[in-house]
N, C-alpha and C. Protein backbone atom coordinates (compact mmCIF):
# COMPACT_ATOMS: atom_id res chain seq x y z
N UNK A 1 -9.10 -33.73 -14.64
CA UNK A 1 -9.50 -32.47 -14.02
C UNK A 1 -8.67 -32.22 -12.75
N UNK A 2 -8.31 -33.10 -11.86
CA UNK A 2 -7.30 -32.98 -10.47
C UNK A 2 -6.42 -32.87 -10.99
N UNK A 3 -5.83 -33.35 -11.74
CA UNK A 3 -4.50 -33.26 -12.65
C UNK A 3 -4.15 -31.81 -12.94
N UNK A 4 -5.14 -31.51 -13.68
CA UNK A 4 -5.04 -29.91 -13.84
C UNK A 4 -5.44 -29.25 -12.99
N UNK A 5 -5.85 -29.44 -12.00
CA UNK A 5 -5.90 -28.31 -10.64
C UNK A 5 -4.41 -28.62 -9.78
N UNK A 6 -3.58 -29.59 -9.57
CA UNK A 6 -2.67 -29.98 -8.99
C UNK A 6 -1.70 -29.21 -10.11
N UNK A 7 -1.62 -29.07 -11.24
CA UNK A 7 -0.58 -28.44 -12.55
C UNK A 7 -0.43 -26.92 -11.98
N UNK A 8 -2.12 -26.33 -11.76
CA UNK A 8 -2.35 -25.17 -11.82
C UNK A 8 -1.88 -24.84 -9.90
N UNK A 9 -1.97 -25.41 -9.41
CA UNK A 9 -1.85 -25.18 -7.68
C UNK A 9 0.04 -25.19 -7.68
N UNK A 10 0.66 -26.16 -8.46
CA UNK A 10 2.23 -26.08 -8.61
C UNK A 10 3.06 -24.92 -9.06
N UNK A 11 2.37 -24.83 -10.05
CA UNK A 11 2.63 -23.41 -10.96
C UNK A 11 2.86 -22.44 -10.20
N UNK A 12 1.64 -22.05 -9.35
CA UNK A 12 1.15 -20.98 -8.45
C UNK A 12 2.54 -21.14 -7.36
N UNK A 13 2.75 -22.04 -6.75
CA UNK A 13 3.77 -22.49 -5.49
C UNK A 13 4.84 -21.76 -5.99
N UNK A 14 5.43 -22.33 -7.15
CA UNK A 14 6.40 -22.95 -7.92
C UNK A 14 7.04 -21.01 -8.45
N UNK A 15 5.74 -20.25 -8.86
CA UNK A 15 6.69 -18.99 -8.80
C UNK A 15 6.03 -18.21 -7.18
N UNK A 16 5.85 -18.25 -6.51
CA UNK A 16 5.92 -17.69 -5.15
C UNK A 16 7.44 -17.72 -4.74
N UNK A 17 7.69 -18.98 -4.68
CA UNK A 17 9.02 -19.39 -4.65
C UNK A 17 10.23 -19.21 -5.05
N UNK A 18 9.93 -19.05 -6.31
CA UNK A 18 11.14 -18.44 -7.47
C UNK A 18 11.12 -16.93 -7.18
N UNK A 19 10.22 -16.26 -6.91
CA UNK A 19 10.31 -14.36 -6.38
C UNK A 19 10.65 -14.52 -5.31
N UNK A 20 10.41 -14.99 -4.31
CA UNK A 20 11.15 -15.23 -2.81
C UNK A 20 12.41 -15.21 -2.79
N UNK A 21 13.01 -16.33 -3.69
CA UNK A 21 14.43 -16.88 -3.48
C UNK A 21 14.77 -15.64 -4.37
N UNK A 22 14.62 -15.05 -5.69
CA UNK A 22 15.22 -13.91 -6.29
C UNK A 22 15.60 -12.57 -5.18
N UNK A 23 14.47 -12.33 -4.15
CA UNK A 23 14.37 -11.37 -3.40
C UNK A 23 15.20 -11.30 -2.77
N UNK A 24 15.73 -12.23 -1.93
CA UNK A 24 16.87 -13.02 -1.27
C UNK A 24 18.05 -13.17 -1.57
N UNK A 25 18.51 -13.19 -3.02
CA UNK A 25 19.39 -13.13 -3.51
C UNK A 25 19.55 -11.46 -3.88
N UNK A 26 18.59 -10.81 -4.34
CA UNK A 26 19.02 -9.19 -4.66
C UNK A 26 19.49 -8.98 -3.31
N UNK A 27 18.59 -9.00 -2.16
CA UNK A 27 18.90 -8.79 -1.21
C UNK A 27 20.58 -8.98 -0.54
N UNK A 28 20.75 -9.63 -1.35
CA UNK A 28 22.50 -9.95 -0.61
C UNK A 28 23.19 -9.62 -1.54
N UNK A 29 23.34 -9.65 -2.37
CA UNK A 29 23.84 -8.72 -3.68
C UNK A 29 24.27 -7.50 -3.48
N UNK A 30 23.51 -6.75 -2.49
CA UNK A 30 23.28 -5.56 -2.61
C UNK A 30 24.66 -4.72 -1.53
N UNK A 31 25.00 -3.75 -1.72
CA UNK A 31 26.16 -2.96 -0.96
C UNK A 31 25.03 -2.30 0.07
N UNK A 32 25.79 -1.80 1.27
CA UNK A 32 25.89 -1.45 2.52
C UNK A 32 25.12 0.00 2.23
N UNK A 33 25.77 0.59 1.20
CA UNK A 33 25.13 2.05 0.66
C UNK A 33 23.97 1.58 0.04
N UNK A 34 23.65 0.99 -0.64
CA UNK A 34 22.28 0.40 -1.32
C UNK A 34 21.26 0.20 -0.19
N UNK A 35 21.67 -0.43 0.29
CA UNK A 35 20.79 -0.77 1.63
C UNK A 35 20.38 0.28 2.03
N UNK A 36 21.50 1.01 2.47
CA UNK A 36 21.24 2.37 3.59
C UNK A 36 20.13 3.26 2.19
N UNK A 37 20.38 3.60 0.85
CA UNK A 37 19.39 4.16 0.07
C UNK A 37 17.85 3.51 0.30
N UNK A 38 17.84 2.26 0.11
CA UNK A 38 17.00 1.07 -0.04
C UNK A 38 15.55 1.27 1.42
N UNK A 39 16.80 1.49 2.93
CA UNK A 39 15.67 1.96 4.10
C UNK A 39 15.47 3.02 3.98
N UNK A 40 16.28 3.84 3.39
CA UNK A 40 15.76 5.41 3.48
C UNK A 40 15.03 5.79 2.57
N UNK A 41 14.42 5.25 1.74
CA UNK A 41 13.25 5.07 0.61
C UNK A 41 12.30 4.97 1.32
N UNK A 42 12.15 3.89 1.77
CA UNK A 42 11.42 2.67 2.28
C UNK A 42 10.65 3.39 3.55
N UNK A 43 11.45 3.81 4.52
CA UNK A 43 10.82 5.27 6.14
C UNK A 43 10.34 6.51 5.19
N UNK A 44 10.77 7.10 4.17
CA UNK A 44 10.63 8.28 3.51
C UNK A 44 9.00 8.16 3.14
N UNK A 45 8.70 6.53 2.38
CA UNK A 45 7.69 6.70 2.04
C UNK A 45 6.48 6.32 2.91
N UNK A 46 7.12 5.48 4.01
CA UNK A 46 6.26 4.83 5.22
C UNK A 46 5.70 6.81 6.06
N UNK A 47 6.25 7.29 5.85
CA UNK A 47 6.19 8.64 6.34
C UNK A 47 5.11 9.27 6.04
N UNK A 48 5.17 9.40 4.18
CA UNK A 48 4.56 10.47 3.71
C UNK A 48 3.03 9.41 3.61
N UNK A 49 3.09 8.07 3.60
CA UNK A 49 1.45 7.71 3.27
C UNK A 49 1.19 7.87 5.24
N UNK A 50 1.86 8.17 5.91
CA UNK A 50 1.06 8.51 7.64
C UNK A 50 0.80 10.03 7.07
N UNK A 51 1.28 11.11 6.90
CA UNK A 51 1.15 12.22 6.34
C UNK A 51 -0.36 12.50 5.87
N UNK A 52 -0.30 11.40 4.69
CA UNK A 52 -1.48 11.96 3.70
C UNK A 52 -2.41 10.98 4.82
N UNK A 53 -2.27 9.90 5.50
CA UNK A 53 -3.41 9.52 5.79
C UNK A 53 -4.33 10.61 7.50
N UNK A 54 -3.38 11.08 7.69
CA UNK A 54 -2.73 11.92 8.52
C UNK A 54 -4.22 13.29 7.98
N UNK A 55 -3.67 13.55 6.85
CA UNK A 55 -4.10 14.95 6.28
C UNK A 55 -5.81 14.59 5.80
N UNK A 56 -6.09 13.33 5.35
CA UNK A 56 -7.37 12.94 5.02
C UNK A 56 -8.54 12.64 5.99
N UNK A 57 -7.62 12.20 7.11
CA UNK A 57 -8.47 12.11 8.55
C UNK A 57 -9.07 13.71 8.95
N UNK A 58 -7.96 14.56 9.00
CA UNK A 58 -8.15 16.21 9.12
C UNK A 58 -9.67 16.57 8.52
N UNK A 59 -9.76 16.31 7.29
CA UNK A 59 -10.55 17.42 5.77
C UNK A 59 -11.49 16.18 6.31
N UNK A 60 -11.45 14.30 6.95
CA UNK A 60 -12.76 14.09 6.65
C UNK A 60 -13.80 14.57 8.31
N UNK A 61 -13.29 14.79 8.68
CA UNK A 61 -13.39 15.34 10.13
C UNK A 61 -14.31 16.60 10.28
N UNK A 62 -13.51 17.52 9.18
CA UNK A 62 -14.07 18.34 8.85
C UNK A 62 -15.41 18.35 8.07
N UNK A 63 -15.21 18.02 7.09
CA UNK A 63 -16.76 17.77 6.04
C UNK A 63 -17.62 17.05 7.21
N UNK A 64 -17.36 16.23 8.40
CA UNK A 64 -18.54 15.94 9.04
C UNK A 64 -19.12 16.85 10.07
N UNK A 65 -18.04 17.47 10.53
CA UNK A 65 -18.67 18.55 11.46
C UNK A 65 -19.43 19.91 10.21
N UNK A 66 -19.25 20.03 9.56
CA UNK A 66 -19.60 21.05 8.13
C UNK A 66 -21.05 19.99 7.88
N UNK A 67 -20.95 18.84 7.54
CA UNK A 67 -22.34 18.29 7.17
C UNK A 67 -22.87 16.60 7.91
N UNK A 68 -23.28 17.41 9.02
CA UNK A 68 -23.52 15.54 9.95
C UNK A 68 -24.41 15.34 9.64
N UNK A 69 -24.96 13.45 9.67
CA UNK A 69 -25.92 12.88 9.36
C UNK A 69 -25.40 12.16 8.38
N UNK A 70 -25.91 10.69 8.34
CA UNK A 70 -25.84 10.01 7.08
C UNK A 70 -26.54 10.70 5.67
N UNK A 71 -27.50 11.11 5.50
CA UNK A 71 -27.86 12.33 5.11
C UNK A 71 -27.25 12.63 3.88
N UNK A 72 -26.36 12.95 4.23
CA UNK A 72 -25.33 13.80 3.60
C UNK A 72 -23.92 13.06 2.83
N UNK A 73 -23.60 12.11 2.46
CA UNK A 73 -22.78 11.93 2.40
C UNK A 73 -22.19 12.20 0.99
N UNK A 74 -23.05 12.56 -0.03
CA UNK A 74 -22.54 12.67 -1.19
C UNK A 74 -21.84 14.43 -1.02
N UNK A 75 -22.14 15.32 -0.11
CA UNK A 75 -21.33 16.42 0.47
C UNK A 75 -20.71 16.42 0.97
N UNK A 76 -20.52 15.38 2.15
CA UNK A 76 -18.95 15.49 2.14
C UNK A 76 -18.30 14.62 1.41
N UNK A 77 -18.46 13.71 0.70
CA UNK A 77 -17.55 13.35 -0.07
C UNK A 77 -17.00 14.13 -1.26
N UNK A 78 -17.79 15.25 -1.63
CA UNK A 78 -17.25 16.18 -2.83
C UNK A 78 -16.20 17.25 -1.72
N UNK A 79 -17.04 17.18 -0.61
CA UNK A 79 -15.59 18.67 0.16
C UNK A 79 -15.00 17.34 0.42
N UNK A 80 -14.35 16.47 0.91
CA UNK A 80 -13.32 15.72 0.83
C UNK A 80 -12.41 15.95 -0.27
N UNK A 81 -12.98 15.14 -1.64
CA UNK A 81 -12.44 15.79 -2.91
C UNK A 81 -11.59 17.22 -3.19
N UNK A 82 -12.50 18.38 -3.00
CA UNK A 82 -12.45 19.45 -3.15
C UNK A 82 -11.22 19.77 -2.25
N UNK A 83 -11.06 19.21 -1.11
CA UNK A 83 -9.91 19.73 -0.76
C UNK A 83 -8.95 18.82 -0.53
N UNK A 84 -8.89 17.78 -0.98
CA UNK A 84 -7.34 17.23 -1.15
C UNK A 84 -6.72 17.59 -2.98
């Protein structure tokens, strides 16, 4: 039974490791323009989830001033909905 928890705990290590070192290697592989595509992906999308989290704070802000009280929450969670 340790045997096979020590098999199963290696395994687990054993590809952490192997995606690490692959990552590492794409990573250097890669051209100067790749890269430069690669961060500008990477800020583009770091952007748009501040945006939407940005835009969800707004509408939930709203539905509470529209319906305060614990009370209520299955209303604003549909105007939440309703307007994203």
């Amino acid at each position: 039974m340790l045997i096979i928890f020590w098999l199963i705990v290696a395994f687990i290590i054993c590809f952490f490791l192997c995606a690490f070192l692959i990552g590492i290697i794409k990573g250097i592989e890669m051209t100067p323009d790749e890269w430069r595509d690669f961060v500008e992906d990477y800020r583009r999308e770091k952007k748009q989830k501040k945006e939407s989290k940005r835009l969800y704070r707004s509408i939930e802000s709203q539905a509470i001033a529209k319906y305060p009280g614990r009370a209520n929450y299955r209303k604003r969670k549909a105007y939440i909905d309703k307007h994203l």
